[in-house]
Protein backbone atom coordinates (compact mmCIF):
# COMPACT_ATOMS: atom_id res chain seq x y z
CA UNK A 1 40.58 -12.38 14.81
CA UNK A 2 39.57 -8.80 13.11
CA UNK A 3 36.04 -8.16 13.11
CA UNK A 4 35.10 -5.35 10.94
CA UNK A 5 33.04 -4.06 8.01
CA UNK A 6 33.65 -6.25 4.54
CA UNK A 7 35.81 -5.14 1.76
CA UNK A 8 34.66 -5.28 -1.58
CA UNK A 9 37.18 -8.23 -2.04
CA UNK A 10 35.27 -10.16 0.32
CA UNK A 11 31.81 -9.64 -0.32
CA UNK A 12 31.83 -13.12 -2.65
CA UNK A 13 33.00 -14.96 -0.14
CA UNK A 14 30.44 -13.91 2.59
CA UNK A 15 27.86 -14.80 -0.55
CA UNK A 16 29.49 -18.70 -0.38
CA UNK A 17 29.51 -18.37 3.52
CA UNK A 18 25.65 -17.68 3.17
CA UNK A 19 24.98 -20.69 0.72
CA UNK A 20 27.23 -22.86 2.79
CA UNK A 21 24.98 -22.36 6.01
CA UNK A 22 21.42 -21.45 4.50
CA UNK A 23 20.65 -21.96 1.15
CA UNK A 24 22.57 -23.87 -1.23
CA UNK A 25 21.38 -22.40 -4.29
CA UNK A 26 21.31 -18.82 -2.70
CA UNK A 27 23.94 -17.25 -4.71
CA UNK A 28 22.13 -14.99 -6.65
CA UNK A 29 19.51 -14.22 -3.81
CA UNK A 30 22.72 -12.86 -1.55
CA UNK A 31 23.83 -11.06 -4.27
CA UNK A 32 20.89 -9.30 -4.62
CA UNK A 33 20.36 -8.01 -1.45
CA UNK A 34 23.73 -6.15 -1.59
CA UNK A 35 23.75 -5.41 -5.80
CA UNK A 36 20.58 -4.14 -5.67
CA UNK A 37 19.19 -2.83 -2.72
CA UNK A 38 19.78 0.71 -3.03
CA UNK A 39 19.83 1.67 0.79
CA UNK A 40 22.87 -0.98 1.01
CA UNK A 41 26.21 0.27 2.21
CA UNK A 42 29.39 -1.91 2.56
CA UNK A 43 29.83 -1.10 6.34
CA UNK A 44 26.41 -2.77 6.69
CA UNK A 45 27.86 -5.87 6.29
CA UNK A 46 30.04 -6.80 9.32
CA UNK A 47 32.30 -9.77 9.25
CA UNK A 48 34.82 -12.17 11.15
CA UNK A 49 38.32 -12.72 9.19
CA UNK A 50 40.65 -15.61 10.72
CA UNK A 51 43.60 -15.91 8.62
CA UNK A 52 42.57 -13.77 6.19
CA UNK A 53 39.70 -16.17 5.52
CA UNK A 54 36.23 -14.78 6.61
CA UNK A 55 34.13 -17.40 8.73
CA UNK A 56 31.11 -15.70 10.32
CA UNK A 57 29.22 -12.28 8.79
CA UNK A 58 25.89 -10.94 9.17
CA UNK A 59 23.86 -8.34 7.76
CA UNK A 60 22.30 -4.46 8.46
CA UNK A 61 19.23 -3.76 7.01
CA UNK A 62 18.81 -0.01 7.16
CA UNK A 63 14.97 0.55 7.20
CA UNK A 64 12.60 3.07 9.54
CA UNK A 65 9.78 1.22 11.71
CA UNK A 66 6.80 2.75 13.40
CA UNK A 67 5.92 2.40 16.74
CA UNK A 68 2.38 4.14 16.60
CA UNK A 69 3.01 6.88 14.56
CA UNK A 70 6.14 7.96 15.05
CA UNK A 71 9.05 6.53 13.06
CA UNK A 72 12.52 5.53 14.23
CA UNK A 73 15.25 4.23 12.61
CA UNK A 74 15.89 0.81 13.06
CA UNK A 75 18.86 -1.45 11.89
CA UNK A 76 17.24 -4.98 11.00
CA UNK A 77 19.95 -8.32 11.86
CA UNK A 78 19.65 -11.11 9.28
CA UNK A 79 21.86 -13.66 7.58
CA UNK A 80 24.09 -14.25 10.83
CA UNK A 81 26.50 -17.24 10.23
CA UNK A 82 29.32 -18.98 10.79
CA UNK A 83 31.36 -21.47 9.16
CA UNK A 84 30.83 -24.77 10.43
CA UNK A 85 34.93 -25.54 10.80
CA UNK A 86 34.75 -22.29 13.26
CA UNK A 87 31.37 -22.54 15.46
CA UNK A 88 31.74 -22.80 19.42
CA UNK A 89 34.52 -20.44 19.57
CA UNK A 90 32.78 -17.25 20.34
CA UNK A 91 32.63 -15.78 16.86
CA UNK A 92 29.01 -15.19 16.39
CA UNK A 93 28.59 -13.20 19.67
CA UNK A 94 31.48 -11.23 18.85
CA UNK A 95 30.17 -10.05 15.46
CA UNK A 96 26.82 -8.94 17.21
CA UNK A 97 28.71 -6.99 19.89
CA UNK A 98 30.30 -5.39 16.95
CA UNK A 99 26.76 -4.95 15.10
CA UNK A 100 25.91 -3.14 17.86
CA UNK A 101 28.55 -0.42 17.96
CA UNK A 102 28.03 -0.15 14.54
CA UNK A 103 24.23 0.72 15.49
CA UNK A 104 25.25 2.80 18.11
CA UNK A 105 27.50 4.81 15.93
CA UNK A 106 25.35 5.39 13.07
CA UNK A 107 23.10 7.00 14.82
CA UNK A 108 20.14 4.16 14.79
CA UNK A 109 17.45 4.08 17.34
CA UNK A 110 16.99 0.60 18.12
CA UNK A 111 17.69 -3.18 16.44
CA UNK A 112 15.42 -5.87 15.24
CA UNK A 113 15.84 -9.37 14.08
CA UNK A 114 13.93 -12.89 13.31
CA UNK A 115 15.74 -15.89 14.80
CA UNK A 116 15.66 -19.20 14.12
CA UNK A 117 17.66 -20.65 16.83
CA UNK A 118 16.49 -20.68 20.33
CA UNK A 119 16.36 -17.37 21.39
CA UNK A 120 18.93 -17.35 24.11
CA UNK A 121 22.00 -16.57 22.43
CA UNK A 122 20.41 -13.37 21.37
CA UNK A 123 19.30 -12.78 25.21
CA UNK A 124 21.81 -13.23 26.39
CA UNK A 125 23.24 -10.14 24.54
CA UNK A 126 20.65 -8.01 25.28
CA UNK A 127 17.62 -8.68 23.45
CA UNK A 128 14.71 -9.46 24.01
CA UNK A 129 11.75 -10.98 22.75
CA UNK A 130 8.66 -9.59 21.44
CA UNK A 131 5.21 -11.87 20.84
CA UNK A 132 3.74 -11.68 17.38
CA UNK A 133 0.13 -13.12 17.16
CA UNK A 134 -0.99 -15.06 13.80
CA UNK A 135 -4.12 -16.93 12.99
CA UNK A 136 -5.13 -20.00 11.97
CA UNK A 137 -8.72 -21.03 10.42
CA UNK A 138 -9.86 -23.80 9.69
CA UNK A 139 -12.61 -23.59 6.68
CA UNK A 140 -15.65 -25.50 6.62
CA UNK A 141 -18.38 -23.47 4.49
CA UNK A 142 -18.25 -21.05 2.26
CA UNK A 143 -21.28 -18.89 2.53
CA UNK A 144 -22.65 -16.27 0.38
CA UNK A 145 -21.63 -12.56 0.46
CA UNK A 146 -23.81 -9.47 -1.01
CA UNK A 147 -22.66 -8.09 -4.46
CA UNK A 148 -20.92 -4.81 -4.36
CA UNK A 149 -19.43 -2.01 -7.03
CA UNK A 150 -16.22 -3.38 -6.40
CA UNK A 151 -13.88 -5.56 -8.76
CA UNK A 152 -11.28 -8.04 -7.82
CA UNK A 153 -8.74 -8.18 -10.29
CA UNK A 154 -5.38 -9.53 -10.64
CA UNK A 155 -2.52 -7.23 -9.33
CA UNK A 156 -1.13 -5.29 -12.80
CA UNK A 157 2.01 -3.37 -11.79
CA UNK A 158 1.87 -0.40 -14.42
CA UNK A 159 -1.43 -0.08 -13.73
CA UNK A 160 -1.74 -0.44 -9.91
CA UNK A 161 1.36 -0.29 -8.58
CA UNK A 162 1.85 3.24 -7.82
CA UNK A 163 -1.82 3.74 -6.20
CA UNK A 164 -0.85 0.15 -3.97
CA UNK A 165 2.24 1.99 -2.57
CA UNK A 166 -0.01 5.13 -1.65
CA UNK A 167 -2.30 3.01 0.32
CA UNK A 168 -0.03 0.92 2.06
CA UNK A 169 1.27 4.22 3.60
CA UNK A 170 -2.27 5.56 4.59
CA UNK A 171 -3.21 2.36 5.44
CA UNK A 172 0.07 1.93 8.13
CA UNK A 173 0.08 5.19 9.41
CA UNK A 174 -0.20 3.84 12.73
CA UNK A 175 0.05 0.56 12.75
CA UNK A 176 2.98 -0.72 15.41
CA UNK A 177 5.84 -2.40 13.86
CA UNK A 178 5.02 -2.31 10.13
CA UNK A 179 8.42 -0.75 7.85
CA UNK A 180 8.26 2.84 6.30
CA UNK A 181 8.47 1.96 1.98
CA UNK A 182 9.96 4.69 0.54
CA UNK A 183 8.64 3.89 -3.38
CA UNK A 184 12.04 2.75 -4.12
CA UNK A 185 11.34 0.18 -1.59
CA UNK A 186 9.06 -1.85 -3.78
CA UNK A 187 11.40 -2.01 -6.84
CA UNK A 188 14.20 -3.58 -4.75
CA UNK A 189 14.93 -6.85 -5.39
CA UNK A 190 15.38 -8.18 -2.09
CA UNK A 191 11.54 -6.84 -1.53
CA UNK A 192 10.57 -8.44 -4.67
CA UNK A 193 11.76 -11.91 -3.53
CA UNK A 194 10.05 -11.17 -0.68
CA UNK A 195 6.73 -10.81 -2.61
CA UNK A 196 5.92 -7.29 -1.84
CA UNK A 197 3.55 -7.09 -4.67
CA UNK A 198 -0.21 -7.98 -4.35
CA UNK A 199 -1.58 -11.13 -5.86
CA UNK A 200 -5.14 -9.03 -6.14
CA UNK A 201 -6.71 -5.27 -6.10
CA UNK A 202 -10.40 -4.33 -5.50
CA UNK A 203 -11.31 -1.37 -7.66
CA UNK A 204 -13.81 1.17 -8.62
CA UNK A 205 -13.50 2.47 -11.87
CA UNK A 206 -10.08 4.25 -11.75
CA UNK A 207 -10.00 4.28 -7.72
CA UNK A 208 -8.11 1.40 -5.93
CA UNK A 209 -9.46 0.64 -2.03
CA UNK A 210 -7.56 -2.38 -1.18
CA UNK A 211 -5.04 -5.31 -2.24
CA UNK A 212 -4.66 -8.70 -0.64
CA UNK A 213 -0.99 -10.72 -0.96
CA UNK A 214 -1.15 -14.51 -0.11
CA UNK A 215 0.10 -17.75 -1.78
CA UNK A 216 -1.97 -21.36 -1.79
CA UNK A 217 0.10 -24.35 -1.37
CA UNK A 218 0.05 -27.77 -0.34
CA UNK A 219 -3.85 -27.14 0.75
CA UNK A 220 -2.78 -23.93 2.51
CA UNK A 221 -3.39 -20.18 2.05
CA UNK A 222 -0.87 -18.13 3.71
CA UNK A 223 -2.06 -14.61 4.27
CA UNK A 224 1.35 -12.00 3.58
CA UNK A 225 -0.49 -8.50 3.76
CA UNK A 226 -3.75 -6.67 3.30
CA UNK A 227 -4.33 -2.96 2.96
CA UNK A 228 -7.57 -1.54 2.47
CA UNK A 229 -9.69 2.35 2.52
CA UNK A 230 -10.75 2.56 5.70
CA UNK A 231 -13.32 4.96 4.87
CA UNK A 232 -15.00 2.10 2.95
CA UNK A 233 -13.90 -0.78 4.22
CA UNK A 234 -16.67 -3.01 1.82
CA UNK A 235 -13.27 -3.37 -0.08
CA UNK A 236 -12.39 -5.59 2.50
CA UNK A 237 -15.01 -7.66 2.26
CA UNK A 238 -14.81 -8.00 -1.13
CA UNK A 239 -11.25 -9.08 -1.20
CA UNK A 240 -12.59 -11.78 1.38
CA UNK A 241 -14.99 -12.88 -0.55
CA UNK A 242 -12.47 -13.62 -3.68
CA UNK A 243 -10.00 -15.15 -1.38
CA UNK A 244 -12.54 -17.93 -0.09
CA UNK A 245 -13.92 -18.75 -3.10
CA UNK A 246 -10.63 -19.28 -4.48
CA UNK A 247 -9.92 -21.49 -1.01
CA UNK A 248 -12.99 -23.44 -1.99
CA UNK A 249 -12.13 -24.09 -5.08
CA UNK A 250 -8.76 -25.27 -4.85
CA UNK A 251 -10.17 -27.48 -1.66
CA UNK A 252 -7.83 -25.40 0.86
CA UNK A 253 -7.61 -26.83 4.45
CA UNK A 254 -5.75 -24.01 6.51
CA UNK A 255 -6.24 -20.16 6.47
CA UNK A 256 -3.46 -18.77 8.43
CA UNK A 257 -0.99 -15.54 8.99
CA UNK A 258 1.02 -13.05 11.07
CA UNK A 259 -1.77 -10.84 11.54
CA UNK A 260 -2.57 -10.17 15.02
CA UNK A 261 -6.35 -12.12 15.65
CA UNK A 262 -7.88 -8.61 15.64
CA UNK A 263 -7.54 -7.57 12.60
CA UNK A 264 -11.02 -7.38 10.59
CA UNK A 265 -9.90 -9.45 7.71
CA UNK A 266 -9.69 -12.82 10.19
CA UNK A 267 -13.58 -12.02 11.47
CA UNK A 268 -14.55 -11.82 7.84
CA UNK A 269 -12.56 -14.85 7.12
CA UNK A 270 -14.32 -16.55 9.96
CA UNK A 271 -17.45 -15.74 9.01
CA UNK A 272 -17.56 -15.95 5.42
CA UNK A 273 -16.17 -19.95 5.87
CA UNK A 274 -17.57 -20.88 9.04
CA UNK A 275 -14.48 -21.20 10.52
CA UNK A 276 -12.94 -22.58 13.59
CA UNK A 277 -10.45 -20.02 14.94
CA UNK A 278 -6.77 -20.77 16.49
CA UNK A 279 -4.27 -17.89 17.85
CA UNK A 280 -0.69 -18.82 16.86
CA UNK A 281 2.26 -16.60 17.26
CA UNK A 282 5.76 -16.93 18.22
CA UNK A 283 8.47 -14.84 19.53
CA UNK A 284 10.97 -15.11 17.06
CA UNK A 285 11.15 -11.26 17.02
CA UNK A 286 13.86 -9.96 19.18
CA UNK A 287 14.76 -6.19 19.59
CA UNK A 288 17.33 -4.21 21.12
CA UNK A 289 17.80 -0.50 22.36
CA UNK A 290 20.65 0.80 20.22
CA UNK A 291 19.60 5.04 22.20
CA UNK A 292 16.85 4.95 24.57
CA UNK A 293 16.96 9.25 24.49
CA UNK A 294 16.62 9.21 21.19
CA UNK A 295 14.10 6.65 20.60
CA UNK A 296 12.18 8.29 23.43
CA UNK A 297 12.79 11.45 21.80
CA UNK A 298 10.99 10.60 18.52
CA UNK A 299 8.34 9.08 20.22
CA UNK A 300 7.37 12.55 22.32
CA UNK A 301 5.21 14.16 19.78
CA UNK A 302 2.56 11.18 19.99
CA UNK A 303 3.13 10.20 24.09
CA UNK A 304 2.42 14.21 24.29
CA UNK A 305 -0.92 14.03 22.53
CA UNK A 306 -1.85 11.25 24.45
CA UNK A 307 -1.29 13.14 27.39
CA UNK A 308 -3.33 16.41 25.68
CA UNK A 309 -6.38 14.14 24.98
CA UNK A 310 -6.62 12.67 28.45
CA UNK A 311 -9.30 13.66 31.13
CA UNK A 312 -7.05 11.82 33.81
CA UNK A 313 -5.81 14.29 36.60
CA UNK A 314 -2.10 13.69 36.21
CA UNK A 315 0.54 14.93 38.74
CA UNK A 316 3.79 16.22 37.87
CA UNK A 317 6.19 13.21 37.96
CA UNK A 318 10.07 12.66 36.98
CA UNK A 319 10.49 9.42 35.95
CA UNK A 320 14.10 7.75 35.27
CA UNK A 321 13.16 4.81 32.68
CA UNK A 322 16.22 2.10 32.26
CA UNK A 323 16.50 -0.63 29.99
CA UNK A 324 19.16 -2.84 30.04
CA UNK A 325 22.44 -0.27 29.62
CA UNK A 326 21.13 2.80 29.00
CA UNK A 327 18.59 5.74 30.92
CA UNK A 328 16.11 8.40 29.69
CA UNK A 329 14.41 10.24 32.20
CA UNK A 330 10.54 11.62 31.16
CA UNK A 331 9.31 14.46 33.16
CA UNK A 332 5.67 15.80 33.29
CA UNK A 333 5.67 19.40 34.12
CA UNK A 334 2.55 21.10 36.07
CA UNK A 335 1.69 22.63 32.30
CA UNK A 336 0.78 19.17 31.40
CA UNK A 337 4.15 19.35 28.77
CA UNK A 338 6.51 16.38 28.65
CA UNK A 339 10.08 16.68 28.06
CA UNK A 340 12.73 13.76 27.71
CA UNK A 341 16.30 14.50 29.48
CA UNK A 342 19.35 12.13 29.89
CA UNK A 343 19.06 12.64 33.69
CA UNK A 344 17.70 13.59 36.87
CA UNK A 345 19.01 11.70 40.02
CA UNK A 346 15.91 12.40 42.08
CA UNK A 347 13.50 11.36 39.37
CA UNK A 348 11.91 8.02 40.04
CA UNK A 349 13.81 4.76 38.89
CA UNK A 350 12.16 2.11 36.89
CA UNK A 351 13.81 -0.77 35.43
CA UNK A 352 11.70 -2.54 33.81
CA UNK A 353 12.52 -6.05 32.06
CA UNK A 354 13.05 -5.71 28.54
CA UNK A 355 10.68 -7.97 27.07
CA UNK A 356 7.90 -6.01 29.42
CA UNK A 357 9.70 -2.67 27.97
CA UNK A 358 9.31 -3.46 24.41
CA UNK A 359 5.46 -4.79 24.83
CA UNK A 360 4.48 -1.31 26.61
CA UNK A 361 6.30 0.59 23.91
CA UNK A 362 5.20 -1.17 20.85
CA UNK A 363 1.67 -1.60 22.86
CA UNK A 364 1.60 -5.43 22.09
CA UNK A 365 0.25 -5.29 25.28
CA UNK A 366 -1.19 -1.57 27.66
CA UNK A 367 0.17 -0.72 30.69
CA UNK A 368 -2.93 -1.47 32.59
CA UNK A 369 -2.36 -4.98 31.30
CA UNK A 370 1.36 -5.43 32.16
CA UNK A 371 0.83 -4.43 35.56
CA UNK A 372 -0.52 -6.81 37.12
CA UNK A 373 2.03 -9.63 35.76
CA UNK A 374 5.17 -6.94 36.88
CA UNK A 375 3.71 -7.00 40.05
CA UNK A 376 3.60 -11.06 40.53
CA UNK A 377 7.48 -10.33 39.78
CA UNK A 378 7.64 -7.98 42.39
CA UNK A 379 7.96 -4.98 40.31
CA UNK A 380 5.32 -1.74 41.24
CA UNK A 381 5.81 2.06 40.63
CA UNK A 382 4.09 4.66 42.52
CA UNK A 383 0.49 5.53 41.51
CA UNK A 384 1.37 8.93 39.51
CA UNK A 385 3.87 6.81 37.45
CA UNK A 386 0.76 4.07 37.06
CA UNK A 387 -1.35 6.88 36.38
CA UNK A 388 1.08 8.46 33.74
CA UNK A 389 1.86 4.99 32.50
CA UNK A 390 -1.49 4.30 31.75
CA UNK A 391 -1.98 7.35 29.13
CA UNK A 392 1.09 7.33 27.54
CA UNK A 393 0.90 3.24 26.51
CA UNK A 394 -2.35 1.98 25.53
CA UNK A 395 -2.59 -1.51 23.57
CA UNK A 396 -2.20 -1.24 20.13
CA UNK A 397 -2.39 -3.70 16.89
CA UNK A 398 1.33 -4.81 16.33
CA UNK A 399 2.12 -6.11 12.95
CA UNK A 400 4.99 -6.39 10.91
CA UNK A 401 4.28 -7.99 7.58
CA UNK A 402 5.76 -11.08 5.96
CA UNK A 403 7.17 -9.35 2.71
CA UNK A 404 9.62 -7.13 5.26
CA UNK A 405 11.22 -9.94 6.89
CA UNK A 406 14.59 -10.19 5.54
């Protein structure tokens, strides 16, 4: 058994491997996402060879994630597989070890990937889950909205396409878990079988304030993405407004998406169709540390102007934080300034569960909110780590939207 990068030589026969366990008529998709992705790299690819035949591979996606504001670079799992003539002999988890040192080794800040098997293979391992909320509504009336200056139109790439890009970064400045699109991004074609592009815009004259992506099918609109000017959000509710008429033309049954519940385009949805509201979500997201120090260490700028803005008395604390294999210690000096080391024996330890580690740092859920459930597992921290805790990880919208799954 070697398991390495791919050679050229073998990149059409972890294509087949793909068809063979996913997709059947896949070939050209899978050669897409290597031909013409331009952030690909051959190394990204990491594969199993048995007898000079390969029979499990997966896939790196190289992209850069937010977590609040800050942005870290994260190395996204898809397309693991193995041959059906070679499953139950240890292959798969020996190709994820090895994604890892890849990971580790090229300098990423943390993993990410979707599964669709249960997920404690991947647990097992090391990662751990994270909770995305979706919504589902359930349409009953269409009511009437108030005419505005804006126009929905259909999405025109030479003429929006550009100004969509430029809002989708404003608009995800700070949104948790949402992928940095450098413009090349949304020429790729693995994004554009994805669907990155908008099905509508709402303009002004020459000014664009929003975009909506979703497909109807079947009696169902799935919701992909929505950006909008937040300085006028009346876009949004114009966008709305299109999107349920639409619904009520073509008779839809089922609203639904991976948008967390509090996101203002589900009120509006609710209101403008006199919905009934469901939370769905799932936990198919699963996330590993690749370098706590320097995840921690991108993430100091915004946990320091948290701490700036507070009026909470905090004391000086040293605080070891460990994840599964791996420590960062965060110290809060008298001056109010945080650093990040790699270690202090006499700072205080906490090892918190992943899945509660990932929640606080993504702020699926605030401290203040965690708490209480680490403490019916018998996990507390002193009060000046609570305290600390507390400012540095409030609860946050996570998101990440359907076009960047891969």
């Amino acid at each position: 058994m070697d398991v390495r990068s791919v050679l050229k030589s073998e990149l059409e026969e972890t294509i087949h491997l793909n068809c063979l366990v996913f997709r059947p008529d896949g070939h050209t998709r899978y050669r897409q996402y290597v031909e013409d992705d331009c952030s690909y790299q051959l190394d990204q690819t990491r594969v199993v060879v048995v007898d000079k035949r390969v029979v499990a591979t997966l896939r790196i996606w190289e992209r850069r994630m937010r977590i609040g504001s800050s942005i870290v670079t994260m190395g996204g799992i898809g397309g693991v597989c193995t041959h059906p003539d070679y499953r139950g002999l240890g292959y798969a988890t020996e190709l994820m070890k090895n994604a890892v040192e890849y990971m580790q080794n090229a300098n990423y800040d943390i993993g990410v990937l979707f599964s669709i098997i249960p997920g404690k293979f991947y647990s097992n391992l090391g990662w751990a889950p994270l909770i995305l909320e979706g919504f589902q509504i359930v349409p009953h009336h269409v009511g009437t909205f108030e005419d505005t200056n804006w126009r929905v139109e259909k999405f025109d790439e030479a003429r929006d396409l550009n100004q969509v890009a430029t809002l989708y970064d404003e608009y995800n400045l700070c949104h948790s878990g949402t992928i940095v699109r450098p413009r090349s991004y949304w020429n790729m074609a693995p994004s554009r079988i994805r669907d990155v592009l908008p099905s509508i815009v709402v303009r002004h004259k020459d000014m664009l304030s929003g975009y909506l992506n979703f497909h109807i099918e079947d009696k169902k609109a799935r919701i992909l993405e929505v950006a909008f000017d937040r300085e006028d959000p009346t876009s949004l509710s114009t966008l709305v407004m299109y999107l349920l008429n639409i619904c009520d033309q073509q008779q839809v049954e089922k609203i639904y998406g991976s948008i967390p519940y509090q996101h203002p385009l589900v009120d509006l949805v609710v209101e403008g169709c006199a919905g009934d509201l469901f939370l769905i979500g799932d936990s198919s997201m699963m996330l590993y540390v690749v370098n706590l120090l320097s995840l921690l260490r991108k993430l100091l700028p915004e946990l320091q102007s948290r701490i700036d803005a507070s009026e909470n008395q905090l004391q000086p604390v040293s605080i070891r934080i460990e994840t599964r294999d791996q420590q960062a210690v965060l110290r809060l000096h008298d001056s109010g300034i945080l650093q990040i080391f790699d270690l202090d024996e006499e700072a205080v330890c906490v090892k918190l569960p992943d899945r509660f580690f990932w929640r606080m740092l993504l702020g699926e859920a605030s401290w203040d909110q965690l708490e209480p459930t680490l403490k019916v597992h018998g996990f507390s921290v002193p009060q000046e780590v609570s305290t600390l805790f507390s400012v540095l990880f409030p609860q946050k919208i996570v998101v990440f939207w359907g076009p960047d799954h891969y």
